[in-house]
PDB file of N, CA and C in Angstrom:
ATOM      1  N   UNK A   1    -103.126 -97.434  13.141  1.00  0.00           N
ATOM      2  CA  UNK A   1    -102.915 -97.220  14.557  1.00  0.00           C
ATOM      3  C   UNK A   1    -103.592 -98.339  15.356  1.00  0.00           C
ATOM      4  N   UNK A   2    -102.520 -98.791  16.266  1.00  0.00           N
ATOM      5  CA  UNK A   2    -103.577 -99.498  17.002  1.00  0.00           C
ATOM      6  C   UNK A   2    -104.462 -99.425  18.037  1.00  0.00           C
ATOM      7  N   UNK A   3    -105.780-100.472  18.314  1.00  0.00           N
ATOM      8  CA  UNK A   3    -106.213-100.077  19.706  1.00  0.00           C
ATOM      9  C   UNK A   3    -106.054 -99.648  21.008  1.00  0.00           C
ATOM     10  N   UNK A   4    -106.478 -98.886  22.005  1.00  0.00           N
ATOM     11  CA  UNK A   4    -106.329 -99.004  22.789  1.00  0.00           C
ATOM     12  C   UNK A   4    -106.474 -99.915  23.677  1.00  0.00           C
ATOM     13  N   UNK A   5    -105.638-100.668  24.784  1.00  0.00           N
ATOM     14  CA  UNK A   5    -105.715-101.609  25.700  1.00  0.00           C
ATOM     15  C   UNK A   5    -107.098-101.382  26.529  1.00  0.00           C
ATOM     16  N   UNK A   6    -107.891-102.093  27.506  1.00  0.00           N
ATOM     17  CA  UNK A   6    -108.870-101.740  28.311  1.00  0.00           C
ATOM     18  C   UNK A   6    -107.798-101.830  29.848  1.00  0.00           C
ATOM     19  N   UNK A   7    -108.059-100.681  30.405  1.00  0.00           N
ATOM     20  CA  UNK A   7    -106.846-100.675  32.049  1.00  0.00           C
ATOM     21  C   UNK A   7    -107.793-102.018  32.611  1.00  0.00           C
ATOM     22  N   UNK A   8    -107.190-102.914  32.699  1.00  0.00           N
ATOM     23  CA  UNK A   8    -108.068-104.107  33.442  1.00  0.00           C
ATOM     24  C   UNK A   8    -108.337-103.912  34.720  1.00  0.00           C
ATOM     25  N   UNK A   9    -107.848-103.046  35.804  1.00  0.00           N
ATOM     26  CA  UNK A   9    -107.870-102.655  37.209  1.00  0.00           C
ATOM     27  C   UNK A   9    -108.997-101.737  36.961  1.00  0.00           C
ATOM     28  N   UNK A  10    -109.331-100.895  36.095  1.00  0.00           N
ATOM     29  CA  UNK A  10    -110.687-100.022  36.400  1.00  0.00           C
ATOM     30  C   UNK A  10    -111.701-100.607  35.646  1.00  0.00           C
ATOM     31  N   UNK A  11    -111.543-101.973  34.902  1.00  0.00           N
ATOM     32  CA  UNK A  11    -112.794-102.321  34.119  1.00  0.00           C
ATOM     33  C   UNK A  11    -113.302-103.816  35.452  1.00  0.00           C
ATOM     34  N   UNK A  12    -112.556-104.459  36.238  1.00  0.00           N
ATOM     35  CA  UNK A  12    -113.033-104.724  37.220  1.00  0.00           C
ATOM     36  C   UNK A  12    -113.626-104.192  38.492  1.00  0.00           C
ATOM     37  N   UNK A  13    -113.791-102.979  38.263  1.00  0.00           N
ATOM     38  CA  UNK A  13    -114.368-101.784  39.483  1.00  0.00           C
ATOM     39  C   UNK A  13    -115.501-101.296  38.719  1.00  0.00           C
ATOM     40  N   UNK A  14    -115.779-101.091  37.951  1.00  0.00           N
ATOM     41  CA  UNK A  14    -116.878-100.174  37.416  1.00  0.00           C
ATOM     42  C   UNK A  14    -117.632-101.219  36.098  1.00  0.00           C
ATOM     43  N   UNK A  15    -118.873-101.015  35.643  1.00  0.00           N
ATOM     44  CA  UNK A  15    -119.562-101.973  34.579  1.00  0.00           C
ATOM     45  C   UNK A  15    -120.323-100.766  34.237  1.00  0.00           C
ATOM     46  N   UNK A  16    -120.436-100.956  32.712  1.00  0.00           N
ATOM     47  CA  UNK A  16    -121.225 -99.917  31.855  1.00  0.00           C
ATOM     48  C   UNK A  16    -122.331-100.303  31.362  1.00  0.00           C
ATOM     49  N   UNK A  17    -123.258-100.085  31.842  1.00  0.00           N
ATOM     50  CA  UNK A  17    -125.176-100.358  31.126  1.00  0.00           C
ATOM     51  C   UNK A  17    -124.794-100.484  29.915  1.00  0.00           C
ATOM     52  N   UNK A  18    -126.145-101.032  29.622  1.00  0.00           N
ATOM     53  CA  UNK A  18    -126.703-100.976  27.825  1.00  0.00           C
ATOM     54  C   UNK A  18    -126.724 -99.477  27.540  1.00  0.00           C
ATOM     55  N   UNK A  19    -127.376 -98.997  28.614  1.00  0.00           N
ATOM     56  CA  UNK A  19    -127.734 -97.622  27.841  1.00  0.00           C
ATOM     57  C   UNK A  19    -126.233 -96.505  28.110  1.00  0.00           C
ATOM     58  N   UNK A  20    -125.506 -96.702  28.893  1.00  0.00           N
ATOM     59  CA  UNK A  20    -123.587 -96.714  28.250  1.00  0.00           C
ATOM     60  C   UNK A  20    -123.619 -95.623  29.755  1.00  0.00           C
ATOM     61  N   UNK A  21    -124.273 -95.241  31.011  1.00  0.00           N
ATOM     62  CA  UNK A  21    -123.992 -95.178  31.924  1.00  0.00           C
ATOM     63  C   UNK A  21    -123.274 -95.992  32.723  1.00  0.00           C
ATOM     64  N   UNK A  22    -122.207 -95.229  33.398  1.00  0.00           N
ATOM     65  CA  UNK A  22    -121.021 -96.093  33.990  1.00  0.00           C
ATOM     66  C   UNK A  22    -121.358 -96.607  35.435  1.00  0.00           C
ATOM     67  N   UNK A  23    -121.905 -97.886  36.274  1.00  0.00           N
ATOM     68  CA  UNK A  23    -121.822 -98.035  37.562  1.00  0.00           C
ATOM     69  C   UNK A  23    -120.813 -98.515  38.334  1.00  0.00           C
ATOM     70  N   UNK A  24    -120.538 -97.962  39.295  1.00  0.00           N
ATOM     71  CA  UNK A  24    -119.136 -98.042  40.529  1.00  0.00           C
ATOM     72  C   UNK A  24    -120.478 -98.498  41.821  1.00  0.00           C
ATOM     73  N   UNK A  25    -119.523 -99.142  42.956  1.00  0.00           N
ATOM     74  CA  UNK A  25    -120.127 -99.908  44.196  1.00  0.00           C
ATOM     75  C   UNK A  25    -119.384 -98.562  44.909  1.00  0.00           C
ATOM     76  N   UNK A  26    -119.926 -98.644  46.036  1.00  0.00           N
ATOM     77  CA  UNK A  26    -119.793 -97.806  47.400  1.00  0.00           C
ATOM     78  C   UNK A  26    -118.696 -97.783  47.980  1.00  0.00           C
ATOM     79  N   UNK A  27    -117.803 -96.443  47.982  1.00  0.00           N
ATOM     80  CA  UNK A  27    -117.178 -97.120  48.970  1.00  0.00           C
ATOM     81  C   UNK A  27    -117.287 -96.957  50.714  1.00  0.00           C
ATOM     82  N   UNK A  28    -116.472 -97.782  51.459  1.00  0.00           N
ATOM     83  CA  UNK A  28    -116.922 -97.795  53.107  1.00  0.00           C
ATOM     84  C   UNK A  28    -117.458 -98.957  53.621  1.00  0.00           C
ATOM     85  N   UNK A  29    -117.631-100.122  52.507  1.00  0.00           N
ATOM     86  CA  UNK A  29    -117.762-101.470  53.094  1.00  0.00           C
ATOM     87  C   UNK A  29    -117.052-102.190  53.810  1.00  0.00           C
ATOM     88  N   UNK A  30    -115.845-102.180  53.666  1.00  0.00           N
ATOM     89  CA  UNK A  30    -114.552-103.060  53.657  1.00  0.00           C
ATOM     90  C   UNK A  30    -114.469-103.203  54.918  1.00  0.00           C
ATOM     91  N   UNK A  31    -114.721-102.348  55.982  1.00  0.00           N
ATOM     92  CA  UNK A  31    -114.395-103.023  57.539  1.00  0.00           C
ATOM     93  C   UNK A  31    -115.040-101.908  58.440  1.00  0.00           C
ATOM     94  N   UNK A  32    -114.674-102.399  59.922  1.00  0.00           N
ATOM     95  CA  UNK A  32    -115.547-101.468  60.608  1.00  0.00           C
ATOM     96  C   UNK A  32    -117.009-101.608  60.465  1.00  0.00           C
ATOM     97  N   UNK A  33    -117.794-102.219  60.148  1.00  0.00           N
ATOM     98  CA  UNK A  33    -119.006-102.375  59.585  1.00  0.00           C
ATOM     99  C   UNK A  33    -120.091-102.368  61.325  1.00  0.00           C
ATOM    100  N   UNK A  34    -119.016-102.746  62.407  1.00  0.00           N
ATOM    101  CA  UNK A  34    -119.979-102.436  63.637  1.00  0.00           C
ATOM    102  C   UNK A  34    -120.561-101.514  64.049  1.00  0.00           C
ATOM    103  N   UNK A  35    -120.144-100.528  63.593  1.00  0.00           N
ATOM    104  CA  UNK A  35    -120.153 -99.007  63.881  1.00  0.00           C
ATOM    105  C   UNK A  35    -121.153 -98.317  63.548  1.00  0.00           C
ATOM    106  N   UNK A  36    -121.980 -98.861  62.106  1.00  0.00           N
ATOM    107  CA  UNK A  36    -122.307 -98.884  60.974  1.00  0.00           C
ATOM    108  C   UNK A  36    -123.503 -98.853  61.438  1.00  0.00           C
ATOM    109  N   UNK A  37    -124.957 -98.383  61.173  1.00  0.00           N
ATOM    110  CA  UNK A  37    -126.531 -98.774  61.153  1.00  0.00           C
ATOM    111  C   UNK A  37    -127.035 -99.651  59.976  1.00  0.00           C
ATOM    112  N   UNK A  38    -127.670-100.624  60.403  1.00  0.00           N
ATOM    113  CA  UNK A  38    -128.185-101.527  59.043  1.00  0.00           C
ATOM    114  C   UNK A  38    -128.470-100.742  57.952  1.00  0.00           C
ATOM    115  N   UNK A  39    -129.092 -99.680  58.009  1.00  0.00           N
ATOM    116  CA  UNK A  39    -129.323 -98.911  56.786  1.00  0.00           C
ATOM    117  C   UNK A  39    -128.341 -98.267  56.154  1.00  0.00           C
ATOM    118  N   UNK A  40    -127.607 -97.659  56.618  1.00  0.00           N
ATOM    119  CA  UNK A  40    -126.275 -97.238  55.871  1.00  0.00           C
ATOM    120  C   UNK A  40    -125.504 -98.094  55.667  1.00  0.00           C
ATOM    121  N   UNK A  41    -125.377 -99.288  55.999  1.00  0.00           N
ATOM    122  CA  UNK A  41    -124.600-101.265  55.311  1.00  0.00           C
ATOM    123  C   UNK A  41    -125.905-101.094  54.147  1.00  0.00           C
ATOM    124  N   UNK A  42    -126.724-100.949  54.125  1.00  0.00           N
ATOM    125  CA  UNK A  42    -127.770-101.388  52.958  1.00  0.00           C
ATOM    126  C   UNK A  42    -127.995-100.873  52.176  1.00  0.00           C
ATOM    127  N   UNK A  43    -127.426 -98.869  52.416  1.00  0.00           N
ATOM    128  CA  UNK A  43    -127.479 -98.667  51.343  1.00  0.00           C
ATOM    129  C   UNK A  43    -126.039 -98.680  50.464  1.00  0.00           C
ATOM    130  N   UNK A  44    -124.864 -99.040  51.431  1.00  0.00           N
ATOM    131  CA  UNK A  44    -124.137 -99.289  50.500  1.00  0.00           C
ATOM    132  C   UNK A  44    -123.816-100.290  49.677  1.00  0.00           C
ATOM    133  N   UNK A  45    -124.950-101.471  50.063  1.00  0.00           N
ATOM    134  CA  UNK A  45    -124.576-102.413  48.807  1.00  0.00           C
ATOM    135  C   UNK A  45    -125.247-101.954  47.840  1.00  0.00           C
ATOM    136  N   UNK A  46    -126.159-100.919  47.357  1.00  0.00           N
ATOM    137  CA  UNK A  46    -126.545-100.462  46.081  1.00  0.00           C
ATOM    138  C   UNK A  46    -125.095 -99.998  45.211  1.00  0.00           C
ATOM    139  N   UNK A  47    -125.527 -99.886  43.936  1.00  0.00           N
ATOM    140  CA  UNK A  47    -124.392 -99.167  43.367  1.00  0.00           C
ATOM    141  C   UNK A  47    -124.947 -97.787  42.801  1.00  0.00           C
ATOM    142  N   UNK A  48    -123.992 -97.434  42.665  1.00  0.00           N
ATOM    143  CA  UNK A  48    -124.115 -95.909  42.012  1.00  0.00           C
ATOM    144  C   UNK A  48    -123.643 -95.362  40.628  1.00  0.00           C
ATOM    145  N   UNK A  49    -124.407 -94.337  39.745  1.00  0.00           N
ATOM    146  CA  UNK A  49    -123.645 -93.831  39.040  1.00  0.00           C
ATOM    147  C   UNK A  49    -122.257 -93.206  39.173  1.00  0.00           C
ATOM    148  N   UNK A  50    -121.466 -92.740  38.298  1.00  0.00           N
ATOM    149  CA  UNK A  50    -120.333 -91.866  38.275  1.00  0.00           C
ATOM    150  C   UNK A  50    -120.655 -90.819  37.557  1.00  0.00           C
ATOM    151  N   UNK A  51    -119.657 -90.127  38.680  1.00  0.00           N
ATOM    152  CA  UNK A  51    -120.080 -88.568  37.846  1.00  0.00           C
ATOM    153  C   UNK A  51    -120.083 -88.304  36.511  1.00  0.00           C
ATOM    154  N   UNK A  52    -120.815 -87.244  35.808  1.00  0.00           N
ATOM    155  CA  UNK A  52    -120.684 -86.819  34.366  1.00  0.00           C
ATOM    156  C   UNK A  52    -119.196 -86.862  34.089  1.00  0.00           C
ATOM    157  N   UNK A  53    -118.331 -85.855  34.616  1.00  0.00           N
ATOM    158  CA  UNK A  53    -117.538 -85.241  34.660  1.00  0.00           C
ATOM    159  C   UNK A  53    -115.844 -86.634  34.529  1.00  0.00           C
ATOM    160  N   UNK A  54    -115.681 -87.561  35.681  1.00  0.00           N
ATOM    161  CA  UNK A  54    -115.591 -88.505  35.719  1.00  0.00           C
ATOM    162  C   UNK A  54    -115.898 -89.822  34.502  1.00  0.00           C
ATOM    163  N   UNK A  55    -116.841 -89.284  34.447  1.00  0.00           N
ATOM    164  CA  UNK A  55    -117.613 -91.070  33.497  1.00  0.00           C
ATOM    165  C   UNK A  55    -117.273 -90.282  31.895  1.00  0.00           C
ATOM    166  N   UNK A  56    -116.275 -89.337  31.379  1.00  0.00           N
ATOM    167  CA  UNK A  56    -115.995 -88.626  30.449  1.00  0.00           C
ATOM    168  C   UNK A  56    -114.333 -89.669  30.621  1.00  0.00           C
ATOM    169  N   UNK A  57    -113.719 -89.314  31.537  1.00  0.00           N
ATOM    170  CA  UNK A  57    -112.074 -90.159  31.466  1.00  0.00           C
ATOM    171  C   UNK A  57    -112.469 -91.316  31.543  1.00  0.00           C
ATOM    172  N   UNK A  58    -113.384 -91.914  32.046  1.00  0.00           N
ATOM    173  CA  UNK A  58    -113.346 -93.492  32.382  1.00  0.00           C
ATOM    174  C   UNK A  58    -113.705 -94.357  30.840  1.00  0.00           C
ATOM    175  N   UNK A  59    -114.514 -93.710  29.664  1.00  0.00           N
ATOM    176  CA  UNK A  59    -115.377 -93.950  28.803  1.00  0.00           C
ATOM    177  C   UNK A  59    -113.820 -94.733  27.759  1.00  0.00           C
ATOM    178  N   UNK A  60    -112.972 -93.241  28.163  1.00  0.00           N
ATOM    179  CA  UNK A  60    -111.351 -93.741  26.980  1.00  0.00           C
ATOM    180  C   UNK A  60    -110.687 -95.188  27.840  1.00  0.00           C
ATOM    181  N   UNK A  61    -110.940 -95.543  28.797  1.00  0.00           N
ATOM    182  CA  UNK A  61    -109.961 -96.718  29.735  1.00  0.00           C
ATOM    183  C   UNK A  61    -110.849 -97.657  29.338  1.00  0.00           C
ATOM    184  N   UNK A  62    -111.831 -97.889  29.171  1.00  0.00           N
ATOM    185  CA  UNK A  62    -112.557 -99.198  29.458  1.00  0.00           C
ATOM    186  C   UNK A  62    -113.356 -99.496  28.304  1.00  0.00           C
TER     187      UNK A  62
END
């Protein structure tokens, strides 16, 4: 049987640690950003985990 492909559209959105937790970026950057308080622009350039639940389908794509 052969491998599965990696979906290249969700392996450029999300990166998986060493230790095999999945991180995704924020979304709500993309525009409108005047509106916005420096701190909520700052904390969305952190990234975030994905859910348990979530980071279970994403594990078979990527």
């Amino acid at each position: 049987m052969a491998k599965q492909k990696t979906k290249r559209a969700l392996a450029k959105r999300v990166k998986k640690k060493k230790s095999g937790v999945i991180m995704r970026s924020r979304a709500g950057k993309g525009h409108l950003l005047t509106g916005k308080t420096k701190k909520r622009k700052r904390r969305l350039r952190q990234k975030t985990t994905i859910s348990k639940s979530d980071a279970k389908k994403i594990k078979g794509l990527i």
